[in-house]
Protein backbone atom coordinates (compact mmCIF):
# COMPACT_ATOMS: atom_id res chain seq x y z
CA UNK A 1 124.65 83.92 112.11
CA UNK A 2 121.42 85.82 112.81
CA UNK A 3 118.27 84.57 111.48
CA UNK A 4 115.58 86.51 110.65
CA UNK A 5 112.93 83.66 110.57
CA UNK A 6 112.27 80.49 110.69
CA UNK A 7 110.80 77.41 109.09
CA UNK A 8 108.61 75.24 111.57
CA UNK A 9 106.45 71.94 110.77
CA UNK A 10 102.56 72.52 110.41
CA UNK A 11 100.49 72.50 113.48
CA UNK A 12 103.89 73.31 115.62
CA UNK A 13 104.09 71.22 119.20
CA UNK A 14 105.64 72.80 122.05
CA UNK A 15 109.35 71.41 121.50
CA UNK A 16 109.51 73.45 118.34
CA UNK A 17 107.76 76.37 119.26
CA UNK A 18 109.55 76.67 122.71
CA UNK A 19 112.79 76.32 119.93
CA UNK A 20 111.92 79.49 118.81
CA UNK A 21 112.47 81.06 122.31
CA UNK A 22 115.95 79.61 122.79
CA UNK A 23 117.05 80.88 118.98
CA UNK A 24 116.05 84.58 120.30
CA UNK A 25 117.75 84.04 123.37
CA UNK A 26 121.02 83.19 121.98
CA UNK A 27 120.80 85.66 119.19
CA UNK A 28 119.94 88.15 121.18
CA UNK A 29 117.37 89.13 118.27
CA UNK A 30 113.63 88.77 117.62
CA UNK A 31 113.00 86.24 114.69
CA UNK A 32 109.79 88.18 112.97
CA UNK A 33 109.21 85.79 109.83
CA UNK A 34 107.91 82.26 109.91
CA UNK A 35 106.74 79.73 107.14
CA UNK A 36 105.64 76.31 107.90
CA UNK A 37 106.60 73.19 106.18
CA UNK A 38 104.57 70.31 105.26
CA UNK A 39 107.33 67.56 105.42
CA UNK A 40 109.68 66.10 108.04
CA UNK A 41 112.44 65.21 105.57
CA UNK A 42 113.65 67.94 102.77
CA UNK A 43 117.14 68.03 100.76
CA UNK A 44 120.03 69.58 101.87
CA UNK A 45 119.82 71.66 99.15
CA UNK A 46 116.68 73.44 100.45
CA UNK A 47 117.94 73.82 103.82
CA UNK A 48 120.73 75.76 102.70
CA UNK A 49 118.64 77.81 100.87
CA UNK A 50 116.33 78.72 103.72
CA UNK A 51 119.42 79.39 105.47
CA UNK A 52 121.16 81.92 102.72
CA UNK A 53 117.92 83.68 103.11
CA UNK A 54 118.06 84.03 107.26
CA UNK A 55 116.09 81.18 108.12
CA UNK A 56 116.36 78.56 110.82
CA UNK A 57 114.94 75.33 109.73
CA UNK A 58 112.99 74.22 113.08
CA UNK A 59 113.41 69.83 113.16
CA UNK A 60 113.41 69.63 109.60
CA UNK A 61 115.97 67.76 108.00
CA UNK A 62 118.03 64.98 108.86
CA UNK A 63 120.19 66.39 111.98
CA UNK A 64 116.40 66.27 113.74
CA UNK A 65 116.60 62.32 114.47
CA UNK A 66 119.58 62.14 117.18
CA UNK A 67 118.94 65.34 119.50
CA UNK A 68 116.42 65.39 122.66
CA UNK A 69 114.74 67.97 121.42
CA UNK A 70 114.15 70.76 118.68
CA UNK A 71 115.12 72.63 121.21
CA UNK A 72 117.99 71.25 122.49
CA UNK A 73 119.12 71.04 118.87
CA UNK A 74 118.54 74.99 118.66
CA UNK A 75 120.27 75.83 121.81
CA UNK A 76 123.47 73.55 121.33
CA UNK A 77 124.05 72.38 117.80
CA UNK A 78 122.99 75.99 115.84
CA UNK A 79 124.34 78.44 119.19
CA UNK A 80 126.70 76.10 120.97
CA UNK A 81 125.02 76.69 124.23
CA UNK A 82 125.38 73.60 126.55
CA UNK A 83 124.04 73.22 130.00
CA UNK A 84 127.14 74.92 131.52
CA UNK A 85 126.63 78.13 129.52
CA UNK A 86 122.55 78.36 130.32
CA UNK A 87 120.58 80.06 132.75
CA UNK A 88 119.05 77.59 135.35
CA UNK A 89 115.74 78.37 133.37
CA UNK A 90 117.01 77.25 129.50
CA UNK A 91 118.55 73.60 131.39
CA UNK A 92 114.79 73.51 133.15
CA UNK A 93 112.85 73.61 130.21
CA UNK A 94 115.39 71.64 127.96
CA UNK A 95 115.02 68.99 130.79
CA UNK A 96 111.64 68.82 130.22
CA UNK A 97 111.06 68.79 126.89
CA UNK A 98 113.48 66.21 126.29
CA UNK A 99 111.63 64.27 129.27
CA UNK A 100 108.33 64.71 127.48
CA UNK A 101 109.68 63.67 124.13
CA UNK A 102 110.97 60.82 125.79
CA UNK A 103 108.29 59.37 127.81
CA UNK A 104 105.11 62.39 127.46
CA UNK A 105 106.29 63.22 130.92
CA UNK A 106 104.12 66.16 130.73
CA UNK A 107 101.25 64.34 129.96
CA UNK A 108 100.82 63.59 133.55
CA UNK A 109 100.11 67.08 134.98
CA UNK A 110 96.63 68.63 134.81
CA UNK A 111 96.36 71.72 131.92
CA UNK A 112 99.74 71.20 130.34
CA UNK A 113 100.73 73.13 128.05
CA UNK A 114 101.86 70.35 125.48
CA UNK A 115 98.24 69.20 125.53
CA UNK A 116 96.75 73.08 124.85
CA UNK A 117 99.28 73.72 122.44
CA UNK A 118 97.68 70.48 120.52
CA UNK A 119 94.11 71.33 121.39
CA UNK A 120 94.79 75.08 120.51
CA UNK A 121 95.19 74.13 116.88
CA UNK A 122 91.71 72.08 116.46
CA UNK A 123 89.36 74.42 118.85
CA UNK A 124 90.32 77.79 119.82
CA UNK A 125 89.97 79.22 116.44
CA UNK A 126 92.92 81.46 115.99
CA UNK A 127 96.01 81.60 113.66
CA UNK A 128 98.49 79.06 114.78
CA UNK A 129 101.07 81.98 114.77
CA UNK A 130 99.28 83.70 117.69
CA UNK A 131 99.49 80.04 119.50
CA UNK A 132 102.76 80.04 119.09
CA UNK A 133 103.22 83.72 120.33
CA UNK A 134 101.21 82.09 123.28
CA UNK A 135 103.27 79.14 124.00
CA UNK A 136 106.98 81.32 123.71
CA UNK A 137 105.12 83.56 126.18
CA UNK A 138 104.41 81.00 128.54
CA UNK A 139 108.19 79.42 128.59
CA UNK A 140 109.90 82.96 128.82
CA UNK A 141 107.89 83.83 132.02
CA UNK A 142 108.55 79.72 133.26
CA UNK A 143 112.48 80.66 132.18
CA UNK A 144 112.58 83.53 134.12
CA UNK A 145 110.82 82.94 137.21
CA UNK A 146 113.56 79.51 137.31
CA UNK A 147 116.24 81.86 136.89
CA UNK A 148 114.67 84.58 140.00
CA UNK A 149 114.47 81.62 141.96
CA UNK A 150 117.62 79.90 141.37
CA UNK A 151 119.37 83.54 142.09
CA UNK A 152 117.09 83.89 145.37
CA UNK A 153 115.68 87.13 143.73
CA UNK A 154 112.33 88.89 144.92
CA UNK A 155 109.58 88.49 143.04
CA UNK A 156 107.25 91.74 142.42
CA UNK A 157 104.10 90.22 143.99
CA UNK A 158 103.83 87.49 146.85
CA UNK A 159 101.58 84.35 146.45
CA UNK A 160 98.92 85.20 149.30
CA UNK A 161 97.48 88.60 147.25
CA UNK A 162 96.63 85.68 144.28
CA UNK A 163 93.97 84.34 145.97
CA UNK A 164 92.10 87.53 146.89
CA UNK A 165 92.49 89.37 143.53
CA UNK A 166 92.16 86.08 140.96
CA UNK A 167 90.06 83.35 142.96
CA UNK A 168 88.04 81.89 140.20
CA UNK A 169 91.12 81.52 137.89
CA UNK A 170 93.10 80.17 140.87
CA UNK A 171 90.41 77.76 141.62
CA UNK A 172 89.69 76.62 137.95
CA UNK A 173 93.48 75.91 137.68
CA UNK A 174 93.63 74.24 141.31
CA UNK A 175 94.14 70.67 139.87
CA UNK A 176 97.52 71.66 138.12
CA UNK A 177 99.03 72.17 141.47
CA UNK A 178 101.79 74.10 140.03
CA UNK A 179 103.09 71.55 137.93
CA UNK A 180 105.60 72.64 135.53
CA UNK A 181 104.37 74.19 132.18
CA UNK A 182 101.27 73.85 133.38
CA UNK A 183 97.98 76.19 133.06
CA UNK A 184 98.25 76.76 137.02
CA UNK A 185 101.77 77.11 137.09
CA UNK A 186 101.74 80.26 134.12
CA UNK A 187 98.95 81.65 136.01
CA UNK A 188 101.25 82.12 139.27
CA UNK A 189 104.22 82.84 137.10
CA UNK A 190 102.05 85.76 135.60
CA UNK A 191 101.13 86.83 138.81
CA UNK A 192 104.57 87.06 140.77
CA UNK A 193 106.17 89.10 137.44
CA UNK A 194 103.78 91.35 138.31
CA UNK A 195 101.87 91.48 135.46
CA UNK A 196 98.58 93.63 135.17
CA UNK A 197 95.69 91.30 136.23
CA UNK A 198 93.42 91.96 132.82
CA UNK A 199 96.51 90.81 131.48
CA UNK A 200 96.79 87.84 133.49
CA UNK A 201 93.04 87.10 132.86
CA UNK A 202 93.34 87.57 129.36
CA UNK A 203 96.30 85.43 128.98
CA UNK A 204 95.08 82.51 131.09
CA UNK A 205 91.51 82.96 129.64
CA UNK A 206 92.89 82.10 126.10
CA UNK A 207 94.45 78.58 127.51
CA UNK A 208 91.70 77.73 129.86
CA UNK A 209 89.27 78.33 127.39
CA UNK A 210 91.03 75.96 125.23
CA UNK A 211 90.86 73.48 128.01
CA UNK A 212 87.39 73.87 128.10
CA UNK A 213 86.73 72.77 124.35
CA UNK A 214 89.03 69.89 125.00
CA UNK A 215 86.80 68.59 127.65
CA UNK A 216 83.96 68.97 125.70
CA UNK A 217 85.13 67.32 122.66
CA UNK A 218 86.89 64.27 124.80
CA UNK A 219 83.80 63.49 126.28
CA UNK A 220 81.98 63.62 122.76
CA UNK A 221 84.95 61.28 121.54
CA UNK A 222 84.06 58.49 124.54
CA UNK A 223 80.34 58.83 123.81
CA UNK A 224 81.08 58.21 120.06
CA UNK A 225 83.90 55.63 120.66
CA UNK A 226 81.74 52.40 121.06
CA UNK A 227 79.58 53.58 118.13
CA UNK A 228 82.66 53.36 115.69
CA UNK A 229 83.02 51.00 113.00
CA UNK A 230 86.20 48.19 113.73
CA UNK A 231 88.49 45.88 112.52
CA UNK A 232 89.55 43.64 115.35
CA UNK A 233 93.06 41.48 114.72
CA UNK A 234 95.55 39.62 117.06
CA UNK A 235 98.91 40.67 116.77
CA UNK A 236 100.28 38.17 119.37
CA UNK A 237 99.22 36.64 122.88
CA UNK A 238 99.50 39.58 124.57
CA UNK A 239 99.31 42.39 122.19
CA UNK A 240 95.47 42.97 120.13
CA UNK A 241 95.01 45.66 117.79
CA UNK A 242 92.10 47.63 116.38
CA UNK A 243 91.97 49.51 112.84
CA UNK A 244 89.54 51.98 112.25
CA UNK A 245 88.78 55.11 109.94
CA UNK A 246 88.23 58.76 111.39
CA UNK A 247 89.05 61.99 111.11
CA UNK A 248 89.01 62.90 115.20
CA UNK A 249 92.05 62.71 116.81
CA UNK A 250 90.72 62.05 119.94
CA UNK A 251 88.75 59.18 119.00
CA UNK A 252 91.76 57.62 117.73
CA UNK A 253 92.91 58.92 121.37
CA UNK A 254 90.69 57.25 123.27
CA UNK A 255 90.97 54.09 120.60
CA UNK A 256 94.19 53.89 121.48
CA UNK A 257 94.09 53.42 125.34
CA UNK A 258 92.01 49.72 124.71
CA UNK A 259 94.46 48.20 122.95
CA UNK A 260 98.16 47.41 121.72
CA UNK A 261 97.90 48.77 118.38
CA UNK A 262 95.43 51.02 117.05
CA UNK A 263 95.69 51.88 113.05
CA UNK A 264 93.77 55.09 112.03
CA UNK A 265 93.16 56.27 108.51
CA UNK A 266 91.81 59.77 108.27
CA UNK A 267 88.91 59.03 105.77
CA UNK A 268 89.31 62.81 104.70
CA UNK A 269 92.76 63.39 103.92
CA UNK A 270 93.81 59.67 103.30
CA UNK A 271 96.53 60.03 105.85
CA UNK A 272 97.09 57.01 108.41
CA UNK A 273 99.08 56.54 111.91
CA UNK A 274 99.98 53.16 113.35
CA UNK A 275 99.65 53.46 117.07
CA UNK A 276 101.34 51.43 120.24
CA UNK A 277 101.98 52.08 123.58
CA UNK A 278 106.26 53.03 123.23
CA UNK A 279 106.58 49.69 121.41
CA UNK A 280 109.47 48.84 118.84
CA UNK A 281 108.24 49.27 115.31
CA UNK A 282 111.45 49.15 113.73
CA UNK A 283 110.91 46.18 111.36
CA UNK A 284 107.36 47.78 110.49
CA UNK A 285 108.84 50.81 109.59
CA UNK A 286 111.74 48.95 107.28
CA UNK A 287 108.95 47.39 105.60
CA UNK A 288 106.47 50.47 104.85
CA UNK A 289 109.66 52.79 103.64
CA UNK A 290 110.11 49.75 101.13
CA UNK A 291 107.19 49.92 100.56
CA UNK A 292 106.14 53.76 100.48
CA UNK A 293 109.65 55.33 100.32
CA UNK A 294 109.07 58.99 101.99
CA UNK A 295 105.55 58.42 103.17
CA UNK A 296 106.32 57.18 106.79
CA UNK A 297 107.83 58.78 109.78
CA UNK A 298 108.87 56.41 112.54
CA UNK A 299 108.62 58.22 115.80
CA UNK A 300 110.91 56.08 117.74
CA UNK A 301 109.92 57.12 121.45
CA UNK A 302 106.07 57.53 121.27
CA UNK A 303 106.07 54.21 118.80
CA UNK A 304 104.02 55.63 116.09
CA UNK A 305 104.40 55.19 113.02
CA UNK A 306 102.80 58.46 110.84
CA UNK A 307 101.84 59.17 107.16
CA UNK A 308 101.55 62.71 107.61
CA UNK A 309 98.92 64.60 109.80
CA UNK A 310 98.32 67.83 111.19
CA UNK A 311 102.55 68.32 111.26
CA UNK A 312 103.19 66.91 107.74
CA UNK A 313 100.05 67.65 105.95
CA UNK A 314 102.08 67.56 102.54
CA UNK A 315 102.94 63.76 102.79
CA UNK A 316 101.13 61.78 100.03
CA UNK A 317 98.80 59.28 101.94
CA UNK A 318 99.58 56.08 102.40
CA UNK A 319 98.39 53.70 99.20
CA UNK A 320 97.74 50.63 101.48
CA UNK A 321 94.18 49.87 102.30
CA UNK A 322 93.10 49.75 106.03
CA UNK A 323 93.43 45.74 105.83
CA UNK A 324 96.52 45.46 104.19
CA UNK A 325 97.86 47.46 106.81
CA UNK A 326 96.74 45.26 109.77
CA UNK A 327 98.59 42.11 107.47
CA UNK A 328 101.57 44.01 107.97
CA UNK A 329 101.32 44.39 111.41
CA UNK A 330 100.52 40.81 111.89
CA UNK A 331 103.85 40.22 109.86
CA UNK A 332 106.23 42.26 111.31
CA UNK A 333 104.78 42.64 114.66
CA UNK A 334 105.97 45.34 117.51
CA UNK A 335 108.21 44.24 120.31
């Protein structure tokens, strides 16, 4: 089947837009419709529907819990393309976004592009379909410079030139060291595809300017961090926990690297996230679907529980005060 468009969660990470790449791959046709979705669960009903009308729900749905990835799910379980039938590119960035789902393996390179994608959404200002126009551009040119080098193929520019004609971007992306999907690394991509340099400088400018903001505001986060109002509990000898109520994720952020568990409830929307460090929240998140049938969303590998948020905007808030949510923690406690 050829799809038309698709149907992506709110505030789309990388792993679902980068899906979008592999579905026009494998089609061999440009998808030119999207629609977001508010939810990470829907009926089977409505994803046949979106599907009668030439849509490709994007991890939506029920087949979205047992895959390494959206995109993985995209490229094997919708096309049937497994690692033997890829490009040396597709099995690269499948790699990787199943490692980063897995244990935020990008998370420890300078500029990534999971990180931008994020930050894109709260600071750069734009429509989040131009981010995601963006971020596919970023993983075609990663996909095809993997697949040059993997067939030893020229490329149309050679490294050395990069430093005379683009020094200041080259220098305010030094820290990335290459690192894959990484600021640095789309900046030398860019440059070896031979891509006009006010291209190049426009391109990178967009995502470095991002970066920028994301300093800015993570600083203001820390500075506003100690000032924040908390609830202090003991989950067990070795594990503490903090609740608190705001509406910056990177307070929560920086909340979150202090202790165990952090609980945040977004004062404006209502919303709440129970955060750990890739802890087991299994019998929490029995307990709150009991509870709150269809409100919660147990992200297994990250070990978060979430009531919605900037992906799942439409899920009602959670109906649990901030306290009674810190007795529940205390009861069934993460391992």
């Amino acid at each position: 089947m050829t799809y038309r468009g698709a149907v992506l969660p709110c505030a789309t990470p990388i792993d679902e837009g980068s899906a979008l790449v592999f579905a026009e791959r494998f089609q061999q046709e440009p998808i030119t419709e999207i629609k977001f979705y508010g939810r990470p669960d829907c009926s089977p009903e409505q994803i046949k529907e979106w599907e009668e009308a030439g849509y490709i729900p994007i991890d939506i749905g029920p087949e979205v819990s047992n895959v390494k990835s959206a995109s993985e799910a995209v490229a094997a379980g919708r096309f049937g393309f497994n690692e033997d039938n890829r490009t040396p590119g597709e099995n690269r960035v499948l790699d990787l976004l199943a490692r980063n789902n897995a244990t935020g393996y990008l998370g420890h390179f300078h500029m990534n592009m999971a990180e931008l994608v994020r930050a894109s959404y709260e600071f750069s200002g734009r429509e989040h379909l131009e981010v995601i126009n963006r971020l596919k551009d970023v993983i075609c040119v990663f996909i095809d410079t993997e697949d040059r080098k993997a067939d030893n193929a020229p490329y149309g520019r050679s490294d050395s030139d990069l430093q005379q004609e683009l020094p200041d971007l080259l220098e305010a992306t030094r820290k990335c060291q290459f690192g894959p999907l990484t600021l640095g690394r789309y900046l030398r991509d860019l440059w070896r595809f031979d891509r006009p340099v006010e291209e190049i400088r426009e391109k990178v400018g967009f995502w470095l300017h991002t970066w920028e903001r994301l300093r800015e505001e993570t600083d203001r986060a820390r500075q506003e961090w100690p000032q924040v109002e908390k609830i202090e509990f003991t989950v067990s000898e070795i594990i503490t926990g903090i609740a608190i109520e705001t509406s910056s994720r990177l307070v929560s952020k920086v909340g979150a690297m202090t202790v165990g568990v952090l609980i945040n409830r977004n004062p404006v929307t209502g919303q709440t996230v129970v955060k750990t460090k890739r802890l087991n929240l299994e019998t929490l998140s029995q307990e709150l679907n009991r509870l709150e049938p269809g409100r919660w969303y147990y992200h297994k590998n990250s070990g978060h529980l979430i009531n919605g948020g900037p992906m799942h905007p439409e899920v009602e808030p959670t109906g649990l005060a901030i306290r009674q949510l810190v007795d529940l923690v205390k009861q069934f406690p993460p391992k």
